[in-house]
Protein backbone atom coordinates (compact mmCIF):
# COMPACT_ATOMS: atom_id res chain seq x y z
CA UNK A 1 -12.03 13.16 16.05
CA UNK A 2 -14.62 15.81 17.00
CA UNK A 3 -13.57 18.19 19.38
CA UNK A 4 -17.53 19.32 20.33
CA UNK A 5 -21.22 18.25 19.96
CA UNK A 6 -23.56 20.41 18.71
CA UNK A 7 -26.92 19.50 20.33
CA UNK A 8 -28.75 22.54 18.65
CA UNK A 9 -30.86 19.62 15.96
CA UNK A 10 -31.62 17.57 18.74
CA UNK A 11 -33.49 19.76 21.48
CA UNK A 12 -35.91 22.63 20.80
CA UNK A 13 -34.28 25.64 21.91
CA UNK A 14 -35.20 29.85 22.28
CA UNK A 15 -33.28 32.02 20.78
CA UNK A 16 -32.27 33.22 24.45
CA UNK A 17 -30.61 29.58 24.58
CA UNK A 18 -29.26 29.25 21.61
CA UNK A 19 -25.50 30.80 21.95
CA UNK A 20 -25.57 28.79 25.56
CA UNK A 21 -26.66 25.80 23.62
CA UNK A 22 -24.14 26.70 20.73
CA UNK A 23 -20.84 26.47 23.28
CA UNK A 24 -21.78 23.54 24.57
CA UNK A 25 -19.52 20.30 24.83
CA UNK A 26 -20.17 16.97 26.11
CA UNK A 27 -17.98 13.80 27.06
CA UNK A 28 -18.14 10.71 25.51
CA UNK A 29 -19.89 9.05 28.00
CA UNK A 30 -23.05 12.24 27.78
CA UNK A 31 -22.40 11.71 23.35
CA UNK A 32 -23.56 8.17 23.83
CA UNK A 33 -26.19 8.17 26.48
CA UNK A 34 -27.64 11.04 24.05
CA UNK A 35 -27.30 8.51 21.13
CA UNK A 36 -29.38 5.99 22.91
CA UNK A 37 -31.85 8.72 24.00
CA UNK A 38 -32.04 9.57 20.09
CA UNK A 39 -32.12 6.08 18.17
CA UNK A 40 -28.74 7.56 16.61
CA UNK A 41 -25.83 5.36 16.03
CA UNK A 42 -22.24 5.96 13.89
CA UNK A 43 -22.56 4.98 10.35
CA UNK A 44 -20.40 4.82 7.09
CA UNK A 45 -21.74 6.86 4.05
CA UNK A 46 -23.43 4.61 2.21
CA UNK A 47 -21.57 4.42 -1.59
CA UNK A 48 -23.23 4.03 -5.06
CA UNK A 49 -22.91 1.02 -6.44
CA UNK A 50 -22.76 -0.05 -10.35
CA UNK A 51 -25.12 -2.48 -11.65
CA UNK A 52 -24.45 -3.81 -14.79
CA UNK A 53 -27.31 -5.28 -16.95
CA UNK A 54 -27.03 -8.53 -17.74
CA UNK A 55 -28.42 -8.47 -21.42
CA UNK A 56 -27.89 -5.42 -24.22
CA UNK A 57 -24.79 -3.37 -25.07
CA UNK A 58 -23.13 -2.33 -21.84
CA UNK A 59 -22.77 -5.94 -20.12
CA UNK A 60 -19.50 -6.32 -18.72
CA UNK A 61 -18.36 -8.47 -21.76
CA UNK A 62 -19.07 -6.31 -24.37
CA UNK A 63 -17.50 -3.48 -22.95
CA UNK A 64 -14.57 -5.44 -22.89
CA UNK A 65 -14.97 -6.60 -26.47
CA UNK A 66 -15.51 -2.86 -27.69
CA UNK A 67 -12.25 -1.60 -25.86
CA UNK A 68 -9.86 -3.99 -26.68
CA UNK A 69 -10.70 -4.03 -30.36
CA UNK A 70 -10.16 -0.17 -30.12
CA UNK A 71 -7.11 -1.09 -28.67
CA UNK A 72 -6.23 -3.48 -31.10
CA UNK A 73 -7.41 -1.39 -34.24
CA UNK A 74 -4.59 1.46 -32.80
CA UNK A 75 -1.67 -0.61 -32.29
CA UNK A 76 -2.44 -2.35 -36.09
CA UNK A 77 -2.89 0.74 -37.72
CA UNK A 78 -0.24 2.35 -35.72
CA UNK A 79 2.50 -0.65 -36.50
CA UNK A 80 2.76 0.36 -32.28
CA UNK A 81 4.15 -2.93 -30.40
CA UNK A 82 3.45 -4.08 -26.88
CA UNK A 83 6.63 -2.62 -25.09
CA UNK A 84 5.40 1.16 -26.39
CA UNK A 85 1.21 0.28 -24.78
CA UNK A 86 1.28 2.42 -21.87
CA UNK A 87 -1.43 2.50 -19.16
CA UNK A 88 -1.57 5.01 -15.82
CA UNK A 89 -4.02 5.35 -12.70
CA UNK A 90 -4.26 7.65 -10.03
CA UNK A 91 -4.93 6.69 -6.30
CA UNK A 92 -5.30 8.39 -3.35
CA UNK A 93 -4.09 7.78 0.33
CA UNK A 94 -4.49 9.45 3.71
CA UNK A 95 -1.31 11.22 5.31
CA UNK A 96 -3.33 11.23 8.50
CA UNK A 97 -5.75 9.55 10.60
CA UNK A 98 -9.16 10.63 9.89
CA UNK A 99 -12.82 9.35 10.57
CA UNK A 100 -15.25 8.65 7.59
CA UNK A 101 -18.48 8.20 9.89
CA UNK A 102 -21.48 10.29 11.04
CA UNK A 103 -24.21 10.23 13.49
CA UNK A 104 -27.28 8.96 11.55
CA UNK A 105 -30.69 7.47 12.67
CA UNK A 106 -30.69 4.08 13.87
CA UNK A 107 -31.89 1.23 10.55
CA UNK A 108 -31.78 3.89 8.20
CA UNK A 109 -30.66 2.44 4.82
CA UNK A 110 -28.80 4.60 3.22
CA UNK A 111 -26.36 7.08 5.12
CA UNK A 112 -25.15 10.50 2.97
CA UNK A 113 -22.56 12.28 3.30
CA UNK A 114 -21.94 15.70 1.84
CA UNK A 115 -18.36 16.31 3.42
CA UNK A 116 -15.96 14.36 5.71
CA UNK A 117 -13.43 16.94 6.69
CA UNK A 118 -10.44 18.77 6.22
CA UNK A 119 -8.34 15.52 4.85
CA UNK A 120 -5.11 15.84 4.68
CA UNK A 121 -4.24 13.22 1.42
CA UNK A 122 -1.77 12.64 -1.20
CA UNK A 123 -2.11 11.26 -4.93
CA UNK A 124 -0.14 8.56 -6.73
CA UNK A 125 0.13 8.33 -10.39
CA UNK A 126 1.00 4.41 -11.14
CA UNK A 127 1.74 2.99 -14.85
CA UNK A 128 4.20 1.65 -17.27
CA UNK A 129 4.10 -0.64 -20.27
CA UNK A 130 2.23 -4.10 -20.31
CA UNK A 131 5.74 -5.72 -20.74
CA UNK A 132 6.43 -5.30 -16.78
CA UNK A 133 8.47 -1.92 -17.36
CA UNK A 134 7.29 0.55 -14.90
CA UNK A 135 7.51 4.53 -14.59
CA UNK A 136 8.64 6.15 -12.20
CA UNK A 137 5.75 6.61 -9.58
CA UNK A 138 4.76 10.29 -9.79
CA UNK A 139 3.56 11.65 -6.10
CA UNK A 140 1.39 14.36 -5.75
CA UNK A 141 0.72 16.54 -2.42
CA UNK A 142 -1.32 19.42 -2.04
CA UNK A 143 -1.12 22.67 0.84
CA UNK A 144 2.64 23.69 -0.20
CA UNK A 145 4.57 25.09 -3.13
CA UNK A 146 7.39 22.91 -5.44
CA UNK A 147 10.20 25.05 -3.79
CA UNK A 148 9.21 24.37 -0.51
CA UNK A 149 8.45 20.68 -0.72
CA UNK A 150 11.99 20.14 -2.77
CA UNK A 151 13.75 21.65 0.63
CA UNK A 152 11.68 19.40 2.88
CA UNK A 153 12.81 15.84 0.61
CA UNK A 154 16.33 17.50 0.72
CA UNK A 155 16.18 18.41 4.34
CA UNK A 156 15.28 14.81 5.74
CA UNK A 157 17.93 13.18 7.17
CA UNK A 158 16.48 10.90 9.97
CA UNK A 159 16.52 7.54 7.90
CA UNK A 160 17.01 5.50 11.14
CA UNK A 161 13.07 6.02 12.13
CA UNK A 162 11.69 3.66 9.78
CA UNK A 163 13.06 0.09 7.92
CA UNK A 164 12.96 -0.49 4.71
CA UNK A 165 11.21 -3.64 3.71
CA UNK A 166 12.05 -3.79 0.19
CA UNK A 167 15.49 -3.70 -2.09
CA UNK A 168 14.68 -0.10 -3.58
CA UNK A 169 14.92 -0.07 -7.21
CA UNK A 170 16.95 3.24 -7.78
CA UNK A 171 15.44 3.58 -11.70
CA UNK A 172 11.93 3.76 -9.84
CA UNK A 173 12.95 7.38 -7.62
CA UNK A 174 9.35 9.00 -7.04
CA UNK A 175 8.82 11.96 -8.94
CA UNK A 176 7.26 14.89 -6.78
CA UNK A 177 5.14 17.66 -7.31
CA UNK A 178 3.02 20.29 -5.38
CA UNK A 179 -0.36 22.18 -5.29
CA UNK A 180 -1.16 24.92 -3.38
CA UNK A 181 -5.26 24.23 -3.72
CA UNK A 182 -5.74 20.56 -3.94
CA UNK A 183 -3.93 16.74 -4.03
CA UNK A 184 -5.99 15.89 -7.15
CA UNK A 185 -4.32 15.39 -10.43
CA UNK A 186 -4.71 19.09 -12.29
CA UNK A 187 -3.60 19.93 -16.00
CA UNK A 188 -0.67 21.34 -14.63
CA UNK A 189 0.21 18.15 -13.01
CA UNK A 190 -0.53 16.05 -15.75
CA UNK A 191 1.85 18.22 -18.15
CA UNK A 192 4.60 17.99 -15.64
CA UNK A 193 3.89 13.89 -15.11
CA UNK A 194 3.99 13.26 -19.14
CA UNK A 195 7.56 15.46 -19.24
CA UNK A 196 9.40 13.92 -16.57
CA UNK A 197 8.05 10.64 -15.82
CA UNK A 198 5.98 9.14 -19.15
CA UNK A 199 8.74 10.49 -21.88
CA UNK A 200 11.73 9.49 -20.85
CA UNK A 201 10.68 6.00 -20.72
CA UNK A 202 9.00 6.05 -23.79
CA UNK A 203 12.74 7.44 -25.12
CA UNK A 204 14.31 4.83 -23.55
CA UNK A 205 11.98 1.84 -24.89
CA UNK A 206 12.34 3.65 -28.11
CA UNK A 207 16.00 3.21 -28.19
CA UNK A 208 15.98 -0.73 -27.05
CA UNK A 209 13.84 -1.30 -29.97
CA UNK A 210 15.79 0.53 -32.08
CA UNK A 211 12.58 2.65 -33.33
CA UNK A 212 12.52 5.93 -34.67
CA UNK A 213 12.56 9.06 -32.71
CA UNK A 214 8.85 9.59 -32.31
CA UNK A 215 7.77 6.64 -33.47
CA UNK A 216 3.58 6.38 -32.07
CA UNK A 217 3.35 4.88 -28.61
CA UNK A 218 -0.35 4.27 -26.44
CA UNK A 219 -1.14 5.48 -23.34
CA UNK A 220 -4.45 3.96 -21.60
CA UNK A 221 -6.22 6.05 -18.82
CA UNK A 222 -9.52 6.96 -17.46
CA UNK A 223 -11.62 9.83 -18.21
CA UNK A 224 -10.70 11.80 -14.95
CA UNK A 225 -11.48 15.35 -16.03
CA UNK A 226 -7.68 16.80 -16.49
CA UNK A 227 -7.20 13.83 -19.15
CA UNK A 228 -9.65 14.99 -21.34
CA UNK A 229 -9.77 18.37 -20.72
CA UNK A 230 -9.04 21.02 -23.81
CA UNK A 231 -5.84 22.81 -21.78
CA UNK A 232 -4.35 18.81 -21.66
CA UNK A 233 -5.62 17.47 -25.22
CA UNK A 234 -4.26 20.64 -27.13
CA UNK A 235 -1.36 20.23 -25.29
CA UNK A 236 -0.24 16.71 -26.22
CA UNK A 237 -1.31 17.23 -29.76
CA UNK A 238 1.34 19.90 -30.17
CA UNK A 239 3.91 18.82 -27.78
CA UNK A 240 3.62 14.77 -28.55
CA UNK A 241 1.52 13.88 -31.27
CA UNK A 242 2.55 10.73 -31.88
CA UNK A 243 0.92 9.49 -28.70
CA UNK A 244 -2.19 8.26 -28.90
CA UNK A 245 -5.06 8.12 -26.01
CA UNK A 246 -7.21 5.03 -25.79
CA UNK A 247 -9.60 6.34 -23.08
CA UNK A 248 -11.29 3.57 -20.73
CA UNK A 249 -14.61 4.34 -20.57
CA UNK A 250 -16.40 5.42 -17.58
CA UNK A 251 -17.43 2.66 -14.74
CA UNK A 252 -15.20 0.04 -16.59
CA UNK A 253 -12.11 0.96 -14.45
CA UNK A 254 -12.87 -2.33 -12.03
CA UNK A 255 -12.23 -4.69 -15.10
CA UNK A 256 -10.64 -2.81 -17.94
CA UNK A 257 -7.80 -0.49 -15.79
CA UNK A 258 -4.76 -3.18 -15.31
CA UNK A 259 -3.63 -0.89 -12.07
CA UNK A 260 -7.87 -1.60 -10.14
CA UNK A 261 -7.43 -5.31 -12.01
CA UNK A 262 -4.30 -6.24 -10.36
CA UNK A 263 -1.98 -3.68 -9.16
CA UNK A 264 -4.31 -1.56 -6.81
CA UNK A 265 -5.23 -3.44 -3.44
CA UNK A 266 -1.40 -4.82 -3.01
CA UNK A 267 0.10 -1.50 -3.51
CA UNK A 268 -2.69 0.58 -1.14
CA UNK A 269 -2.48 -2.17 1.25
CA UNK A 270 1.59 -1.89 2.00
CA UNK A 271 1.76 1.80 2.03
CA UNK A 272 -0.83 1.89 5.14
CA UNK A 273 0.62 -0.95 6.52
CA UNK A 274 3.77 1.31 6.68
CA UNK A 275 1.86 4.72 7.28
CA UNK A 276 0.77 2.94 10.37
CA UNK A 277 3.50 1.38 11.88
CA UNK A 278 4.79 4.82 11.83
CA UNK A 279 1.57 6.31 13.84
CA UNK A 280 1.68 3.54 16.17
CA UNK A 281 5.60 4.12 17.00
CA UNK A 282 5.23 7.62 17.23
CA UNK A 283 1.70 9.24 17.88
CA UNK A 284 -0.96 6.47 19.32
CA UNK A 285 1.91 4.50 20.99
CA UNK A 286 3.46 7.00 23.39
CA UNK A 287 0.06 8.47 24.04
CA UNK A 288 -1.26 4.98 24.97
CA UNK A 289 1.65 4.39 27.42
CA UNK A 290 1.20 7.69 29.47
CA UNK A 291 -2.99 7.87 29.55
CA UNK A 292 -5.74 5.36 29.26
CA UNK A 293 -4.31 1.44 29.01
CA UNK A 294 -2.68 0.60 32.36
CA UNK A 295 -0.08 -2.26 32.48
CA UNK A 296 -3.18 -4.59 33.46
CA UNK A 297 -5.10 -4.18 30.64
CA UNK A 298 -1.81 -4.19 28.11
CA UNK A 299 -1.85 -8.15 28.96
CA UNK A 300 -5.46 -8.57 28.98
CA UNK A 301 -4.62 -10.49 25.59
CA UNK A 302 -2.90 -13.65 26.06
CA UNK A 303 0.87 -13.57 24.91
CA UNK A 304 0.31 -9.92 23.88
CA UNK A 305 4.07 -8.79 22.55
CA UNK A 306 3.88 -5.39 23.75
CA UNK A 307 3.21 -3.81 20.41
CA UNK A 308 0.07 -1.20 20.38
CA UNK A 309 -2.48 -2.30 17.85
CA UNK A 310 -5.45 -0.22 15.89
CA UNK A 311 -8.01 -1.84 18.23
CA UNK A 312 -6.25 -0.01 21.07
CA UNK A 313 -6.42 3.21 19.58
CA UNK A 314 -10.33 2.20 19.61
CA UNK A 315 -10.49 1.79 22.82
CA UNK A 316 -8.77 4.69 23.46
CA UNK A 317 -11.27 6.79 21.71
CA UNK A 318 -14.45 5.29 23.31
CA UNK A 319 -12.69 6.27 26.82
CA UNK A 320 -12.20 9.63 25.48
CA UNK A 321 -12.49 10.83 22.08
CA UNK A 322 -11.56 14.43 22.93
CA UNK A 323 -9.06 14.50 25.20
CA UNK A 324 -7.30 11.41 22.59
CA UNK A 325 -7.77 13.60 19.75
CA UNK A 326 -6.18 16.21 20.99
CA UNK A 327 -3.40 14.76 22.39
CA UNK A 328 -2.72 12.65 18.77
CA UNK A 329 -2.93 16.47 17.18
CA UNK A 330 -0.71 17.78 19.59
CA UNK A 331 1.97 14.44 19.06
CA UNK A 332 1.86 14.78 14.98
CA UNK A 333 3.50 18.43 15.84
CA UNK A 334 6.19 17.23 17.83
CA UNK A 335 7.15 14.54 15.81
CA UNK A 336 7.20 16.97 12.60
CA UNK A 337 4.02 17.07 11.58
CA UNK A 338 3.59 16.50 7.89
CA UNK A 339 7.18 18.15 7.00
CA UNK A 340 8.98 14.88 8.40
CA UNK A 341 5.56 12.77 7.02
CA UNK A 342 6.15 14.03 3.54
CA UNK A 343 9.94 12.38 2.89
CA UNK A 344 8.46 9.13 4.90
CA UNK A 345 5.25 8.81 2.68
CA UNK A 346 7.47 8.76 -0.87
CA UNK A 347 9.76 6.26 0.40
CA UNK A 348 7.00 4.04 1.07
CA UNK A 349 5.70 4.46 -2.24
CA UNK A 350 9.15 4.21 -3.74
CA UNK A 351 9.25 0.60 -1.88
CA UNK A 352 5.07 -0.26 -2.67
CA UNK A 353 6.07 -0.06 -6.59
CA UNK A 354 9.52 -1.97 -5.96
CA UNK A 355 7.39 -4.98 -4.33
CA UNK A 356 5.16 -4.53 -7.02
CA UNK A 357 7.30 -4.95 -9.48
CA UNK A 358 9.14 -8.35 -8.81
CA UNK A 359 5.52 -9.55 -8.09
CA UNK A 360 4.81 -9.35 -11.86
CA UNK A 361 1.32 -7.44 -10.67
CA UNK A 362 1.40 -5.60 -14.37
CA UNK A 363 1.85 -8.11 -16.27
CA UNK A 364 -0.43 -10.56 -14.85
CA UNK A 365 -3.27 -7.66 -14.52
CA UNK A 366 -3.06 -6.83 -18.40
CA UNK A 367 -2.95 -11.05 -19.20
CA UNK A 368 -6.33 -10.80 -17.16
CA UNK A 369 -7.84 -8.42 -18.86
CA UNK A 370 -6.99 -9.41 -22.54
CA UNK A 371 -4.68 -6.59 -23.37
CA UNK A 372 -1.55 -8.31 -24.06
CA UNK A 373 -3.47 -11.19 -26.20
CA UNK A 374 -5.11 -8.40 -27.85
CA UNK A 375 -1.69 -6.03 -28.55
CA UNK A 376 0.30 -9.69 -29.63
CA UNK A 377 -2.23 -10.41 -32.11
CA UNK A 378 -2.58 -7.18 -33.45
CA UNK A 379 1.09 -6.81 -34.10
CA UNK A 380 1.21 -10.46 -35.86
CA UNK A 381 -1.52 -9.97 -37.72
């Protein structure tokens, strides 16, 4: 939520003015009589979109084709079978509330956006083998060390602010790690997500079948830069190399990546329900009691339950965006802040990969695809 308008690209000022100009802030009310005065409205940033041609080499079918007889051609000369074909995907997801809109002229087409803020996120690495066998869900946060983080999981106690929704499937723990720069998956991470999360279920599926030690296994991912990167590749060719990368190539992750396919929207879509439930309880809730909706307007909605919803925290923040922000910023710190957010956020995952998994969402995602017809008839054949 902004805390201050800058009118300085809207008015012609002296260089007298402009330090007045520079301190100035205006309410909500002033923001969007300006915005009328202006033609300017609040857009999303507009997002490329991939057009595939519909003729020639790189239609969506032949991309298809071309991977999954890679695929094939690995496990067959491999002798690899389907319980050792391994596929991972990262995902993102907001800790916080943020805002991913801008002021932009009014009919314009296309709306950039070079930066949306300090956003305060964590990453997900999701996978396991296309026989329904998942790892353990590897969560990544960034702005604080390992050491610190491990104290914080250790430290939380208060299990009686949240309810679990899901039978938590103890062989599924999260796995955490820490970066001081960034949330994004670095070759760091990557090393540490292949030790303690990808090996010791390959071990394990090793020993069911009764393989040998390192007998080759597959492991499908995008071409994110720390998967292909030198520091990573050099890496798993001395420390594992009997794995072997099968690379889906770039754009195809909407049809040939099993976790976009099939696993993705369900998974995103229960950790924010949870995420918030828990802002509603304890930041927008509270502040929407004490401040802006008066009892009359709480039953302005026929049977309303008592319950705050997302559209009032929007109605909140067109009576007064500043003053709301603030107060939410202030809340966060008193409940915690994102040392009590942390512990909540991986046992939300821990139950969005349970669900998951008795849903079948793996399985049917690779079926969907072609990779399981493709691995069976490879390993027949």
């Amino acid at each position: 939520v902004p805390v201050a308008i800058n009118v300085g690209p809207l008015v012609n000022i002296g260089d007298s003015e402009a330090q007045v100009m520079s301190e100035f802030k205006g309410s909500y009310d002033w923001a969007a009589r300006c915005m009328v005065r202006h033609k300017l409205v609040m857009r999303r940033a507009t997002t490329a979109a991939l057009k595939r041609p519909l003729m020639g080499p790189d239609t969506e079918e032949n991309l298809r084709r071309i991977f999954l007889a890679r695929l094939a051609w690995t496990c067959r000369e491999f002798n690899i079978p389907a319980e050792l074909v391994f596929h991972a995907d990262e995902t993102g997801s907001n800790l916080l509330p943020h805002r991913d809109t801008a002021v932009h002229e009014k009919g314009s087409k296309t709306v950039p956006m070079l930066h949306y803020g300090e956003k305060r996120q964590a990453t997900v690495m999701v996978g396991g083998n296309i026989c329904q066998t998942y790892l353990p869900p590897f969560v990544l946060f960034n702005g604080i060390g390992p050491t610190n983080l491990r104290k914080q999981l250790e430290k939380e106690s208060d299990r009686d602010s949240f309810e679990l929704e899901a039978d938590i499937d103890r062989h599924l723990t999260p796995i955490t790690w820490a970066n001081r720069d960034s949330h994004w998956m670095s070759c760091d991470a990557v090393k540490v997500w292949l030790n303690d999360a990808l090996m010791p279920t390959v071990r394990e599926q090793r020993s069911a079948l009764g393989t040998d030690p390192d007998h080759p296994f597959i492991l499908m991912w995008d071409v994110y830069y720390s998967h292909r990167t030198e520091d990573t590749l050099t890496y798993i060719r001395s420390k594992y190399p009997e794995l072997k990368l099968v690379f889906v190539p770039s754009g195809c992750t909407d049809f040939l990546q099993i976790f976009d396919v099939a696993m993705g929207r369900p998974f995103k879509m229960y950790v924010t329900k949870r995420k918030e439930e828990w802002e509603m309880k304890n930041i927008f809730g509270p502040i929407l009691s004490k401040q802006w909706i008066q009892i009359r307007d709480r039953q302005r909605h026929e049977g309303w339950n008592g319950n705050w919803t997302k559209k009032d925290v929007q109605c909140a923040l067109a009576k007064d965006a500043v003053g709301f922000g603030k107060m939410a910023a202030t809340k966060v710190a008193l409940v915690g802040g994102l040392s009590h957010l942390r512990p909540l956020f991986v046992r939300w995952v821990h139950e969005g990969i349970t669900i998951l998994r008795k849903t079948n969402a793996m399985r049917k995602g690779a079926e969907r695809i072609g990779i399981v017809n493709a691995v069976n008839q490879a390993v027949t054949s």
